[in-house]
Protein backbone atom coordinates (compact mmCIF):
# COMPACT_ATOMS: atom_id res chain seq x y z
CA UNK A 1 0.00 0.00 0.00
CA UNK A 2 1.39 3.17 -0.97
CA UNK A 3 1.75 5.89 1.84
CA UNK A 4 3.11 9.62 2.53
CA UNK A 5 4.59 10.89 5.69
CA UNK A 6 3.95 14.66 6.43
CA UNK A 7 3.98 16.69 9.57
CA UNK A 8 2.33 19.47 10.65
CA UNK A 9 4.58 21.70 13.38
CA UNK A 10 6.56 18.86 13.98
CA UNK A 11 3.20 16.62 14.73
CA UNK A 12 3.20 13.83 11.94
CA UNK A 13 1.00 11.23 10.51
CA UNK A 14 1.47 8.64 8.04
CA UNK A 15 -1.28 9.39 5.23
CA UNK A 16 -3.25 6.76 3.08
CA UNK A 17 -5.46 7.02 0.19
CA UNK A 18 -8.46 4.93 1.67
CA UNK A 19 -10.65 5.43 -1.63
CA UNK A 20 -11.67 1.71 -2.78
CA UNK A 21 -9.24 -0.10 -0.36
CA UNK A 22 -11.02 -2.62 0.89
CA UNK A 23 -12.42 -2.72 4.38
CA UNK A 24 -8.84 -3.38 6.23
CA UNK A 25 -8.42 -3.40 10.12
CA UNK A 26 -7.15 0.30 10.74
CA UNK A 27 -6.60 0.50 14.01
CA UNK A 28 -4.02 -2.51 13.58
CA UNK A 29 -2.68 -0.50 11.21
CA UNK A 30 -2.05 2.74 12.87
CA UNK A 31 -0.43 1.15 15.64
CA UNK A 32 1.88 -0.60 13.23
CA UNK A 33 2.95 2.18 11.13
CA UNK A 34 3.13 4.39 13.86
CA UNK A 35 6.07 2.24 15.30
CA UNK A 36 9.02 4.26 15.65
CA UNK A 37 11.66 1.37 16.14
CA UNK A 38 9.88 -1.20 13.64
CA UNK A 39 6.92 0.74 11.62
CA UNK A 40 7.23 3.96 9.21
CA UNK A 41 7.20 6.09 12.71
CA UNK A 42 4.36 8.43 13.20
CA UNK A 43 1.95 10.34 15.64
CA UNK A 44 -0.87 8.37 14.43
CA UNK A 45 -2.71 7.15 10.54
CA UNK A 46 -4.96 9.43 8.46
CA UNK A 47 -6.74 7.93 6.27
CA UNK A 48 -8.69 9.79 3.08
CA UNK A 49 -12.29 8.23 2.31
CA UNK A 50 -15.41 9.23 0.40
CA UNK A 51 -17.62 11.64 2.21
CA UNK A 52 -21.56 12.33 1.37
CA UNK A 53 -21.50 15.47 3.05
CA UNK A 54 -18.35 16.96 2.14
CA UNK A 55 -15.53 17.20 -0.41
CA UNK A 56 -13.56 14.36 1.30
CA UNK A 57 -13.66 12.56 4.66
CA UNK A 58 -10.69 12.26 6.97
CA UNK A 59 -10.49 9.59 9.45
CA UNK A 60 -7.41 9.20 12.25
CA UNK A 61 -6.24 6.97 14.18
CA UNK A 62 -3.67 7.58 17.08
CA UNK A 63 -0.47 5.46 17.79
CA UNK A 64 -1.95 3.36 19.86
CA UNK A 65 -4.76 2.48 17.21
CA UNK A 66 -7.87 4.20 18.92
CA UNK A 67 -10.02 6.75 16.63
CA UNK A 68 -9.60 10.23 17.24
CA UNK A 69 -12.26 12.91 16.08
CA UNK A 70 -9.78 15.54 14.63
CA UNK A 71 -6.23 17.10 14.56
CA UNK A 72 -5.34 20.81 13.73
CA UNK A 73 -2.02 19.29 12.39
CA UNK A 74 -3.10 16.52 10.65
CA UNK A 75 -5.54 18.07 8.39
CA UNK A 76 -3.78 20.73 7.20
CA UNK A 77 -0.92 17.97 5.79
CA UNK A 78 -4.72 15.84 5.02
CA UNK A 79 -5.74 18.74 2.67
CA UNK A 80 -2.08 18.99 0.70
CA UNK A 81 -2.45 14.97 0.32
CA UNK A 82 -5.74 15.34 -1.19
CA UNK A 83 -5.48 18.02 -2.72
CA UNK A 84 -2.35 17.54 -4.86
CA UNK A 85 -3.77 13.93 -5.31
CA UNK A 86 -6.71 15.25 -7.42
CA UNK A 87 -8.52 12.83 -4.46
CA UNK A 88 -11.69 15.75 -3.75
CA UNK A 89 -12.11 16.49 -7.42
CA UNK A 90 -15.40 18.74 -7.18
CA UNK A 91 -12.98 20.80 -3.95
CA UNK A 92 -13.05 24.47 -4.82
CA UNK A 93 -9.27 25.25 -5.13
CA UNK A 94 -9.62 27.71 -2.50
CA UNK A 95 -11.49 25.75 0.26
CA UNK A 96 -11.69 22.15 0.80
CA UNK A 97 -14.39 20.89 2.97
CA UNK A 98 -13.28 18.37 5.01
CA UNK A 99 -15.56 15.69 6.96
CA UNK A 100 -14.22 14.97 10.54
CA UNK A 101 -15.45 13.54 13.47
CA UNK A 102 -15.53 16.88 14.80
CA UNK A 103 -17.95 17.83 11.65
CA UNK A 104 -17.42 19.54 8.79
CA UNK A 105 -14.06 21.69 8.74
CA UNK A 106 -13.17 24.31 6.03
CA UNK A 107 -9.21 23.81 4.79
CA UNK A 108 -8.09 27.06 3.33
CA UNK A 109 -4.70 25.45 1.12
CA UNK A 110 -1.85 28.22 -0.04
CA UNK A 111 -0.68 27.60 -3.54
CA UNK A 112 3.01 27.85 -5.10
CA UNK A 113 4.55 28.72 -8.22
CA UNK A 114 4.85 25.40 -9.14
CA UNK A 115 0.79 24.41 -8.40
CA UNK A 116 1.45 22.63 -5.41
CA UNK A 117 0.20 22.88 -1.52
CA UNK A 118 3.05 25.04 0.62
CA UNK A 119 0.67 26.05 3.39
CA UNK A 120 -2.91 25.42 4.45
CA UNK A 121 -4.95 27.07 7.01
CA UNK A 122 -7.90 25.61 8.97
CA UNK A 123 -10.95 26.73 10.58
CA UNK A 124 -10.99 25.10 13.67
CA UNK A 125 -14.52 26.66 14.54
CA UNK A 126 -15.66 27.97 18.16
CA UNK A 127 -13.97 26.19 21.28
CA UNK A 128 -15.75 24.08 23.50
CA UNK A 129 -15.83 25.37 27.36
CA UNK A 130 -18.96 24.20 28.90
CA UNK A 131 -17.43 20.72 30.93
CA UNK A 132 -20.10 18.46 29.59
CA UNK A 133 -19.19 19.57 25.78
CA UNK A 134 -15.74 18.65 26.52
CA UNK A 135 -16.47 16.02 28.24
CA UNK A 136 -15.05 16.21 31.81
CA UNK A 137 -16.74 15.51 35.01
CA UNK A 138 -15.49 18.50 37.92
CA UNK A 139 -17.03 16.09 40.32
CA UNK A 140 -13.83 14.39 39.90
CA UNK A 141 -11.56 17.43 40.53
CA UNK A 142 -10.94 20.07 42.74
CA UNK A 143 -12.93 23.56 42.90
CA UNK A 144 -12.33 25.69 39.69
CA UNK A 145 -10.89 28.94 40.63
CA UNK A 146 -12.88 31.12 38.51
CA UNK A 147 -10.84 34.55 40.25
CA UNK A 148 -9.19 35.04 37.44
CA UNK A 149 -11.82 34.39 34.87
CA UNK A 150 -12.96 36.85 32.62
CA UNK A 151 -16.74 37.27 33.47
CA UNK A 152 -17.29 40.00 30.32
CA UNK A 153 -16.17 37.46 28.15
CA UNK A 154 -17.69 34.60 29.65
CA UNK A 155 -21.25 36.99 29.12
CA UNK A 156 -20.19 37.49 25.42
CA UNK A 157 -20.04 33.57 25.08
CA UNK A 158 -23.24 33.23 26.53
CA UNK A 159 -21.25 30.83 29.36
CA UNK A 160 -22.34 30.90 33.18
CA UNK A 161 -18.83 30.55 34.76
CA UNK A 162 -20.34 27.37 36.75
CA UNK A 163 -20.85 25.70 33.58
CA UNK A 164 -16.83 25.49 33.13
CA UNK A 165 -13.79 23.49 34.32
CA UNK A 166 -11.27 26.90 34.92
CA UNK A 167 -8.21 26.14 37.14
CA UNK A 168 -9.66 23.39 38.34
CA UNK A 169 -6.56 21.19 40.50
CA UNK A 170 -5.81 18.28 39.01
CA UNK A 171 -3.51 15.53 40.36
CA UNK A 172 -1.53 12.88 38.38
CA UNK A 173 1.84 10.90 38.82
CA UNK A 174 2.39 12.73 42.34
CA UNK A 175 1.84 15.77 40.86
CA UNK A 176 -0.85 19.14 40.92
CA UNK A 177 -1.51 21.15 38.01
CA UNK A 178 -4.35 23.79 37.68
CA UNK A 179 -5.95 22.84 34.09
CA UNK A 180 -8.76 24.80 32.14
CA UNK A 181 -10.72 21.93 30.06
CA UNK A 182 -11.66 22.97 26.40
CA UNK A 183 -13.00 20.91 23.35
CA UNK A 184 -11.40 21.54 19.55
CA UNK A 185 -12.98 18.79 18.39
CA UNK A 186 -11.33 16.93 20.68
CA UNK A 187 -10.96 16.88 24.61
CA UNK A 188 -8.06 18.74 26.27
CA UNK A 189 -7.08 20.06 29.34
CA UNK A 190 -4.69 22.99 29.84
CA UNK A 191 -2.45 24.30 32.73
CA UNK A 192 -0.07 27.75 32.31
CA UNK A 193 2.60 26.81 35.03
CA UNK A 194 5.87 28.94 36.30
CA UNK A 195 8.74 25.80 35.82
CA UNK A 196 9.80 26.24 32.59
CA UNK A 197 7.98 23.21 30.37
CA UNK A 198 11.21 21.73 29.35
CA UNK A 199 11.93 20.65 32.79
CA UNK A 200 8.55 19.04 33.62
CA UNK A 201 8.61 15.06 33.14
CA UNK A 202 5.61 14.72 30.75
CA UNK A 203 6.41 11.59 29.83
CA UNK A 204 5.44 10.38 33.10
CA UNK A 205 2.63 12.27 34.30
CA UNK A 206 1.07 12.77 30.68
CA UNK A 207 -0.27 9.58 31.39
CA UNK A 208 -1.46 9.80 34.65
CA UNK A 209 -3.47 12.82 33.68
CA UNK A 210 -4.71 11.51 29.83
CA UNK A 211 -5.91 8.18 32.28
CA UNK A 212 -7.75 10.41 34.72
CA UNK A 213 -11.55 9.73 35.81
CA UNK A 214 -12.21 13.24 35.39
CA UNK A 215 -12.19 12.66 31.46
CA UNK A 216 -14.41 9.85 30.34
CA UNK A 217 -12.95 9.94 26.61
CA UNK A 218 -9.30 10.17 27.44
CA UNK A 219 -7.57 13.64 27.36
CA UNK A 220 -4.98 15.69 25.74
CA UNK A 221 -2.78 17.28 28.36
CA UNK A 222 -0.70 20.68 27.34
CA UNK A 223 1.60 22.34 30.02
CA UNK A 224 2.57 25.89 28.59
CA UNK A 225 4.31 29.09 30.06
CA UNK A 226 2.93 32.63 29.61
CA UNK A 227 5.50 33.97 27.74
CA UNK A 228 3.58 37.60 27.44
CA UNK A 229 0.31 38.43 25.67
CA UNK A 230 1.76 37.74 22.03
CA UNK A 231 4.11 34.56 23.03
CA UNK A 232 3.21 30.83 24.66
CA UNK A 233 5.50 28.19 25.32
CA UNK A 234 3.49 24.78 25.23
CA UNK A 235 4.34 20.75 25.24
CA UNK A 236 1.27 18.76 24.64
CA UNK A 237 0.90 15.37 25.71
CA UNK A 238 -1.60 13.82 22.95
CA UNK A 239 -4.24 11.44 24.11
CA UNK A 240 -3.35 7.89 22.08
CA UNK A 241 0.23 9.10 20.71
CA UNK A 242 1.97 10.81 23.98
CA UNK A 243 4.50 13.35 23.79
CA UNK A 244 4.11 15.15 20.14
C-alpha cells in the first residue's frame, strides 16, 4: 500500500489514500505504522475516504490504534495529500471541505509557483468550554478557581462561569496542576505553570493525567508558560500518541 509521511509543526502522521481499499483493520494498522523502532514512525494514521456530506472525509487513528475525532495538524498535511492527489475532485481550489469527526471543517490550502500545496490554514470553529461539551466531570476534581476568569467574556459567550472546568486542580503521577478543560474537536485540558515546560517530566505524568476519571474519553494534556500576551511556550501530551 502506498503511503506519505507529512507533519504538521513537527506533529506527523502517516497518510493513506483509503478510496476503494477494501475494508482493512485500521486501528491494527495505525499502531503498526506508527512504530518508531519497527513501523514507518508516526503520531498516528490518516486515512482519506469518500464523504456524502463533504468534499472528502478524513479519518485518524492515534499510535496506539484508537479513533480520534480531529487534529489541527493533521488536516492541514490531510488537505495537501488530497489536494495535490486530485482525491476531492469537485474541492473548490480555494477551500476544501473536510468531513471529521468533529464535523465539517473548512481547509483554506496556499498555492506555489509550481501548483502545489506550501501552506494550508484551517478553521478550527468555536472552542468548546462548557465541561459536559468537553467532556469532563469536575465532580472528579478540585474547585475551579474562577478569580481570574474573565466574566465580560464569559457573558459574550453566553457561558455561566459554573458551567466550566477553569483552574480546576488536578492531580496525576504525584503531581498538581491547575488545568482549564476545552473541546477543539477533541478533549483537552490545559495548565499555564511557572517551571519552565522543558523541565517538567511529561512523559510520566502525561499519562497519569490523559488516564484520569475526570475525562471519560481520554484527554490531551498541554503544560505551557505565559511567555507575554503575544508569546506561549506549550508541550502537549496527545491522548493515544503521547508526547508530540
Amino acid at each position: 500500500m502506498r503511503f506519505s509521511k507529512m507533519h504538521g509543526a513537527g506533529n506527523d502522521y502517516v497518510f493513506i489514500d483509503g478510496r476503494g481499499v477494501e475494508e482493512t483493520d485500521w486501528p491494527s494498522l495505525a499502531a503498526k505504522v506508527s512504530d518508531r523502532h519497527f513501523g514507518i514512525g508516526s503520531d498516528g494514521l490518516i486515512v482519506a475516504v469518500p464523504s456524502d456530506v463533504a468534499d472528502i472525509r478524513m479519518r485518524m487513528w492515534n499510535a496506539d490504534g484508537s479513533e480520534s475525532e480531529m487534529c489541527g495538524n493533521g488536516i492541514r498535511c490531510f488537505a495537501k495529500f488530497v489536494l495535490e492527489r486530485g482525491a476531492a475532485p469537485g474541492a473548490a481550489p480555494d477551500a476544501l471541505r473536510v468531513e471529521t469527526g468533529a464535523g465539517v471543517l473548512s481547509v483554506e490550502p496556499g498555492w506555489d509557483e509550481r501548483g502545489r500545496v506550501a501552506y494550508a490554514k484551517v478553521d478550527m470553529g468555536e472552542p468548546a468550554l462548557r465541561a459536559a461539551d468537553v467532556p469532563v466531570d469536575p465532580a472528579q476534581l478540585g474547585a475551579s478557581d474562577y478569580a481570574r476568569l474573565d466574566r465580560a467574556l464569559l457573558d459574550a459567550l453566553g457561558l455561566r462561569a459554573e458551567e466550566t472546568v477553569f483552574d480546576a486542580e488536578i492531580s496525576g503521577a504525584g503531581e498538581r496542576f491547575a488545568v482549564t478543560a476545552v473541546a477543539t474537536g477533541n478533549p483537552h485540558a490545559v495548565a499555564f505553570i511557572e517551571t519552565p515546560v522543558a523541565q517538567v517530566a511529561l512523559e510520566r505524568i502525561g499519562p497519569a493525567i490523559e488516564h484520569h476519571a475526570a475525562f471519560p474519553n481520554r484527554v490531551n494534556f498541554h503544560i505551557a508558560n505565559l511567555k507575554g500576551r503575544g508569546r506561549v511556550v506549550m508541550r502537549p501530551w496527545e491522548r493515544g500518541s503521547g508526547l508530540t
